[in-house]
C-alpha atoms as a PDB file:
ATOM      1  CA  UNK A   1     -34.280  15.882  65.890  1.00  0.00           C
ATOM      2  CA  UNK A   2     -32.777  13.060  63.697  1.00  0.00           C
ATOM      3  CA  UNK A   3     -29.187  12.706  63.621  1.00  0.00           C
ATOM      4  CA  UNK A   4     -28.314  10.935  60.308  1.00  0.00           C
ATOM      5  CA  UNK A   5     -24.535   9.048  60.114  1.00  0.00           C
ATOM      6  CA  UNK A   6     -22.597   9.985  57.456  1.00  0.00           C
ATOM      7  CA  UNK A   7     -21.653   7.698  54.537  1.00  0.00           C
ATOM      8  CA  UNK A   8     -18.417   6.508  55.098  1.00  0.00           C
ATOM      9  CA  UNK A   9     -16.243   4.408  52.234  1.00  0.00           C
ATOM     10  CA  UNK A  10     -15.859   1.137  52.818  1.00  0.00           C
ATOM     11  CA  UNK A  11     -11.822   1.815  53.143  1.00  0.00           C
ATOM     12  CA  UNK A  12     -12.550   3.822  55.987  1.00  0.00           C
ATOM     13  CA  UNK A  13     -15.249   1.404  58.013  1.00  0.00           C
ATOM     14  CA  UNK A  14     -13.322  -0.492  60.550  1.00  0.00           C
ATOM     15  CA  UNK A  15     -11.962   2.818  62.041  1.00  0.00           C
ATOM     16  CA  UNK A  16     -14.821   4.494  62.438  1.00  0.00           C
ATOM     17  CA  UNK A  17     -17.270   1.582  63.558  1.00  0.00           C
ATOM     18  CA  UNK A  18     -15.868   1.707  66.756  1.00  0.00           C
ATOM     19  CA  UNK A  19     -16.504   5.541  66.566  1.00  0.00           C
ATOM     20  CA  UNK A  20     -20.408   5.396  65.600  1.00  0.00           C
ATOM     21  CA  UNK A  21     -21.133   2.036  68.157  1.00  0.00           C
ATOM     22  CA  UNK A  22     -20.159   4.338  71.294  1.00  0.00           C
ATOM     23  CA  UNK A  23     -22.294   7.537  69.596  1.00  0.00           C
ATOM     24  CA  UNK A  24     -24.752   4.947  69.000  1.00  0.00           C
ATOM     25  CA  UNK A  25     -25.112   4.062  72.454  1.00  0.00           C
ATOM     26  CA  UNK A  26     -25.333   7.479  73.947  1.00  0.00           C
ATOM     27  CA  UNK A  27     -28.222   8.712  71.689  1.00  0.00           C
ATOM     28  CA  UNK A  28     -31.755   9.017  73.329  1.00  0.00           C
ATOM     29  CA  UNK A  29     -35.273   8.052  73.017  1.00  0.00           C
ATOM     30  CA  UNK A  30     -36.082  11.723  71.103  1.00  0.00           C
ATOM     31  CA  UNK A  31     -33.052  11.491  68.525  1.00  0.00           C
ATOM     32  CA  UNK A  32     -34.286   8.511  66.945  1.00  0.00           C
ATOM     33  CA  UNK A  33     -38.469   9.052  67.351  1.00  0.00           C
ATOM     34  CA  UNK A  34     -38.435   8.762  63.643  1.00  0.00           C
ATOM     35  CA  UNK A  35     -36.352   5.251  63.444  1.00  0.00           C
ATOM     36  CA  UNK A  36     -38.537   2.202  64.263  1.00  0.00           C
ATOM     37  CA  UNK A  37     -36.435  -0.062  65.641  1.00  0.00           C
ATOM     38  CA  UNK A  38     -36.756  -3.818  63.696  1.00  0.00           C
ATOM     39  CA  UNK A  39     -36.902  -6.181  66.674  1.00  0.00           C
ATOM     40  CA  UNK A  40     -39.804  -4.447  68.382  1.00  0.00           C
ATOM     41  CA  UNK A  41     -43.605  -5.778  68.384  1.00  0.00           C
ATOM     42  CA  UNK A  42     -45.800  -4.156  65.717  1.00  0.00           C
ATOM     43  CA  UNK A  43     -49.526  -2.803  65.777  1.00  0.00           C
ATOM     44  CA  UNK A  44     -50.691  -2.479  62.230  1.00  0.00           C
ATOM     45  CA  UNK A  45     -54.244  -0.060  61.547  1.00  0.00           C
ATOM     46  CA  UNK A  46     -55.300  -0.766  58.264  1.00  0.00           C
ATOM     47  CA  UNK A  47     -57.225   1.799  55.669  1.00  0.00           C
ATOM     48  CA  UNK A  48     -60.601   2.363  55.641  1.00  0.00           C
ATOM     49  CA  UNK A  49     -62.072   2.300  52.402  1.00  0.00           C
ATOM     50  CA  UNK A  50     -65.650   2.147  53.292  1.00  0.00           C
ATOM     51  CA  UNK A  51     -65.877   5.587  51.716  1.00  0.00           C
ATOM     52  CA  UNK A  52     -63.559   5.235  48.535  1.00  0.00           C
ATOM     53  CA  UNK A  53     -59.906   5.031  47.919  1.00  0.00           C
ATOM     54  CA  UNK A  54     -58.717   8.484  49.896  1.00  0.00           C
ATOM     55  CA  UNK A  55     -56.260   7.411  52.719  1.00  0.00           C
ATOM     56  CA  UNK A  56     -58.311   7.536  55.670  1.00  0.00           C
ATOM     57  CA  UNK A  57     -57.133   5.071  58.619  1.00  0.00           C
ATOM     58  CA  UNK A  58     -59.824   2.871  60.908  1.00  0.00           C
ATOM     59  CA  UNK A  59     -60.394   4.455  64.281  1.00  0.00           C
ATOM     60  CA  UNK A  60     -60.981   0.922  66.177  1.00  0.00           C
ATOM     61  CA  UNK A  61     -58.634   0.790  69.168  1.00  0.00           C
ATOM     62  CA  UNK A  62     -56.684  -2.446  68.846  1.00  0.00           C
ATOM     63  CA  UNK A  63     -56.848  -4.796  71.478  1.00  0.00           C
ATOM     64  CA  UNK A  64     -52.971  -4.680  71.478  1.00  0.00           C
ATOM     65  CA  UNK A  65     -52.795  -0.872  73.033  1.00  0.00           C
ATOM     66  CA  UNK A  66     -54.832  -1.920  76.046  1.00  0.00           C
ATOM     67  CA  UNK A  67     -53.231  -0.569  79.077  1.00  0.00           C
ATOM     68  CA  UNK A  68     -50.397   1.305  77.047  1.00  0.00           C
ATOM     69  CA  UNK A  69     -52.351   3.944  75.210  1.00  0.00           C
ATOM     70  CA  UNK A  70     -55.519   6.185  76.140  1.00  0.00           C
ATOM     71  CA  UNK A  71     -58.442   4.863  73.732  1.00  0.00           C
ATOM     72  CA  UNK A  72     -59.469   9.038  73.434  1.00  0.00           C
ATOM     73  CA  UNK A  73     -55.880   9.564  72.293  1.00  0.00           C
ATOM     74  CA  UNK A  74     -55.683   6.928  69.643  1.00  0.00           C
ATOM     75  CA  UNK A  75     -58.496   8.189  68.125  1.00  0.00           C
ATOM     76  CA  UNK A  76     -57.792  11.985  68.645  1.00  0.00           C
ATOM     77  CA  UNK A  77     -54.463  11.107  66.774  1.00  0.00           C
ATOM     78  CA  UNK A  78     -56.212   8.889  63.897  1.00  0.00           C
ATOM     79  CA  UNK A  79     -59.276  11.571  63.675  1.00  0.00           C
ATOM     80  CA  UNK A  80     -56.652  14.041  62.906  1.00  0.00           C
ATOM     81  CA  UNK A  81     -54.773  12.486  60.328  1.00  0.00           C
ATOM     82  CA  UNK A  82     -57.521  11.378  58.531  1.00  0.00           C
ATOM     83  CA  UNK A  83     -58.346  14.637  58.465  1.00  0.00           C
ATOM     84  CA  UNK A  84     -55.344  16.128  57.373  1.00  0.00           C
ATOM     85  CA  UNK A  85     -54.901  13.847  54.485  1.00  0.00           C
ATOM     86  CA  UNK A  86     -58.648  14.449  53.447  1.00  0.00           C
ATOM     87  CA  UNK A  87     -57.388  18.211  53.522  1.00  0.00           C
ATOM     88  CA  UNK A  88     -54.332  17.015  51.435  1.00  0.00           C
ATOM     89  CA  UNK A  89     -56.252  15.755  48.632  1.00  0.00           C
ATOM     90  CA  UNK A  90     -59.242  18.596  48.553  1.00  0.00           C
ATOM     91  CA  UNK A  91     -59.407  20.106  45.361  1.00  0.00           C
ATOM     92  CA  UNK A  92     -59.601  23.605  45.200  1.00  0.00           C
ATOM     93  CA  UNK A  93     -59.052  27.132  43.009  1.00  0.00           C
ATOM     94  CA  UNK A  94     -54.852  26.753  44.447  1.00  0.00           C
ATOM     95  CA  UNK A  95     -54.236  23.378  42.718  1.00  0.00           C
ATOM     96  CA  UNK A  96     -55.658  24.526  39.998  1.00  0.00           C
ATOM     97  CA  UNK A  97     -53.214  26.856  39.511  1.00  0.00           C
ATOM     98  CA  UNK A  98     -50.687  24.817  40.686  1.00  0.00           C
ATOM     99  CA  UNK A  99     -51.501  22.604  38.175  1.00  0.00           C
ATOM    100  CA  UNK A 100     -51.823  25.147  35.108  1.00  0.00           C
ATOM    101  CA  UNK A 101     -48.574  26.666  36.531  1.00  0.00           C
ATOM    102  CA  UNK A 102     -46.585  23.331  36.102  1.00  0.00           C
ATOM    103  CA  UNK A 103     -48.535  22.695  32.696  1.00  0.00           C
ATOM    104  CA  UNK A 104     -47.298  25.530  31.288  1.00  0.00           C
ATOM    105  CA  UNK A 105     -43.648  25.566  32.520  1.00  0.00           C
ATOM    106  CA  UNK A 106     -43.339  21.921  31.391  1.00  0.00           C
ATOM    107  CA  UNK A 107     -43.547  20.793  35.162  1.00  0.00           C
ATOM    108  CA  UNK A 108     -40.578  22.888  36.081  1.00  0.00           C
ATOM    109  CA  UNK A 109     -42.465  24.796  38.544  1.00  0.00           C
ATOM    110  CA  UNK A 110     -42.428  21.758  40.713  1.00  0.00           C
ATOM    111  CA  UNK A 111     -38.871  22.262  41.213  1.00  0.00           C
ATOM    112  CA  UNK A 112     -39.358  25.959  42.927  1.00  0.00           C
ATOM    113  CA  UNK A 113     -42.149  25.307  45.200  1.00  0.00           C
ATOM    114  CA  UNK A 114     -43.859  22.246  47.006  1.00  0.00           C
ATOM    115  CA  UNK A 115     -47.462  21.441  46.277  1.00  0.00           C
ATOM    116  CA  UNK A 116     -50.443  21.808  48.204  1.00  0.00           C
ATOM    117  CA  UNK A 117     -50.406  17.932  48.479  1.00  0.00           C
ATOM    118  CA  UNK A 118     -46.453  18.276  49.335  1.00  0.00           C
ATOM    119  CA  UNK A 119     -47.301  20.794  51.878  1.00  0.00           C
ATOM    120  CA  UNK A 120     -49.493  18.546  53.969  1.00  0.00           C
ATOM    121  CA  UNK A 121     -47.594  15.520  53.352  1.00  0.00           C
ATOM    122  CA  UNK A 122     -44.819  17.639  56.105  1.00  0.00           C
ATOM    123  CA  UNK A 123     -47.399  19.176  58.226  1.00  0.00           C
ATOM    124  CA  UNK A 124     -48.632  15.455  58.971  1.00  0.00           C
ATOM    125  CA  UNK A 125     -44.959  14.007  59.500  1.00  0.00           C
ATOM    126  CA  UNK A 126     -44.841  17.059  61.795  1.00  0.00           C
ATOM    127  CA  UNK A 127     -47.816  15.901  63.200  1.00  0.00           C
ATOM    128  CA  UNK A 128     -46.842  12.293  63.807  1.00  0.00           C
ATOM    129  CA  UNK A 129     -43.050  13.796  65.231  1.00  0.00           C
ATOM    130  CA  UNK A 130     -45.376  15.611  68.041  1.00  0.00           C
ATOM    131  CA  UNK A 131     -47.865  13.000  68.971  1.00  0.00           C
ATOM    132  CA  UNK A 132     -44.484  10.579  69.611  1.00  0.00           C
ATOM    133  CA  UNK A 133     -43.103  13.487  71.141  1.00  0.00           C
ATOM    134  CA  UNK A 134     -46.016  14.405  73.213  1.00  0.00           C
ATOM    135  CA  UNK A 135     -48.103  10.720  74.050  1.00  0.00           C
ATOM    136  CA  UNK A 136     -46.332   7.511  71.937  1.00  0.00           C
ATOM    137  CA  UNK A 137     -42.745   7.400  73.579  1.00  0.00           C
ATOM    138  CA  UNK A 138     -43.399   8.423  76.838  1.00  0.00           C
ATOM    139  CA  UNK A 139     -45.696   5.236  77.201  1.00  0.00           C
ATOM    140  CA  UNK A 140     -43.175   2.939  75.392  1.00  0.00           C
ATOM    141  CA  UNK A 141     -44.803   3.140  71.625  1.00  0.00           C
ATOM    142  CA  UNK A 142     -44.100   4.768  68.622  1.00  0.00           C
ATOM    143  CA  UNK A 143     -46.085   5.913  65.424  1.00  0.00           C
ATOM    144  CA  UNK A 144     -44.699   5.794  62.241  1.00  0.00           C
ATOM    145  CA  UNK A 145     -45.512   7.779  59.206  1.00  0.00           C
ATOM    146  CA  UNK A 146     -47.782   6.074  57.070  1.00  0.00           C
ATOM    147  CA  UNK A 147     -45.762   7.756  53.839  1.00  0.00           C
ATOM    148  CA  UNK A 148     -43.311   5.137  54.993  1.00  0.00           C
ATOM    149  CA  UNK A 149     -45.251   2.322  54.504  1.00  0.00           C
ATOM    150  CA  UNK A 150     -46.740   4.202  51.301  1.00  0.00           C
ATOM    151  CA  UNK A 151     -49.576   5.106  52.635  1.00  0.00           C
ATOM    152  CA  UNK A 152     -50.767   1.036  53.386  1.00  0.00           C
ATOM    153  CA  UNK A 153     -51.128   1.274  56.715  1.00  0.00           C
ATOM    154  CA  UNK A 154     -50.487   2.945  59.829  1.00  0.00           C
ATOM    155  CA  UNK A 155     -47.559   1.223  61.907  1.00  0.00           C
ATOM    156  CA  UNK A 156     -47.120   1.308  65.783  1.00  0.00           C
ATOM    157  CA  UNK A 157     -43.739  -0.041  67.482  1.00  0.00           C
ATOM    158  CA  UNK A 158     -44.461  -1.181  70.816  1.00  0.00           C
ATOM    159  CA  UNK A 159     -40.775  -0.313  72.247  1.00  0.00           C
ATOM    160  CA  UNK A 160     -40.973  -2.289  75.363  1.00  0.00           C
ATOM    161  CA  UNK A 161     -42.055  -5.540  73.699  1.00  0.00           C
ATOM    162  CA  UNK A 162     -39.307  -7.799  71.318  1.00  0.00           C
ATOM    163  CA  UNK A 163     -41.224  -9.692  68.842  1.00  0.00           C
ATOM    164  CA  UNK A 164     -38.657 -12.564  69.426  1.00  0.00           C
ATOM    165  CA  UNK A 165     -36.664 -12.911  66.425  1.00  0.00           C
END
């Protein structure tokens, strides 16, 4: 899982920099699966809005996964979060309620449970978290969740390439 660093005051820095370099060092590949690091080369799938504004990501293999990723696995991974997120944003008798719910109680119901749309939005970062897990870091890449890049576009780190900055 992600370890996060605490916040430390600025008073207290110096001594413990030394401290989080050497714990920085010794973490692995699966601590950080949800940290893209900044100096690595990026493959960017765009939306496809052939069929309207729902998020739903193109399933063309880029040219720059040749040889580092299964074309069946891209799109088994991209056919299945296109359609969770079309499950995300189904309309149906619960969000209804949901929505009559938080009408009525002023939107305060939204602070007791999560939403249907809420719901999914974890199952999918789940998702993404397994297929890293499972087929993306083992072969040197890493997806990131496209909430990140709000919802834009879908981002893959290629970990074994710099981009040379």
């Amino acid at each position: 899982m992600l370890k996060l660093l605490p916040c430390i005051p600025a008073s207290n820095k110096r001594s413990v920099d030394r401290n989080t370099k050497e714990k920085r060092s010794s973490i692995d590949m699966d601590d950080i699966s949800g940290i893209p690091p900044n100096n690595c080369q990026k493959v960017f799938i765009q939306r496809d809005f052939s069929e309207g504004t729902s998020v739903k990501f193109l399933t063309k293999f880029p040219a720059e996964l040749n040889g580092k990723l299964e074309t069946d696995v891209f799109v088994r991974t991209i056919t299945q979060l296109n359609s969770m997120f079309s499950e995300a944003e189904t309309l149906g008798g619960r969000n209804y309620c949901e929505s009559c719910l938080a009408c009525l109680t002023a939107y305060t119901s939204y602070i007791c449970f999560d939403t249907h749309y809420e719901k999914m939005l974890k199952k999918i970062t789940k998702f993404i978290a397994e297929q890293n897990q499972d087929y993306y870091v083992p072969r040197g890449l890493m997806l990131v969740d496209p909430v990140e890049r709000g919802l834009r576009t879908l981002e893959i780190c290629l970990l074994t390439e710099n981009n040379g900055r």
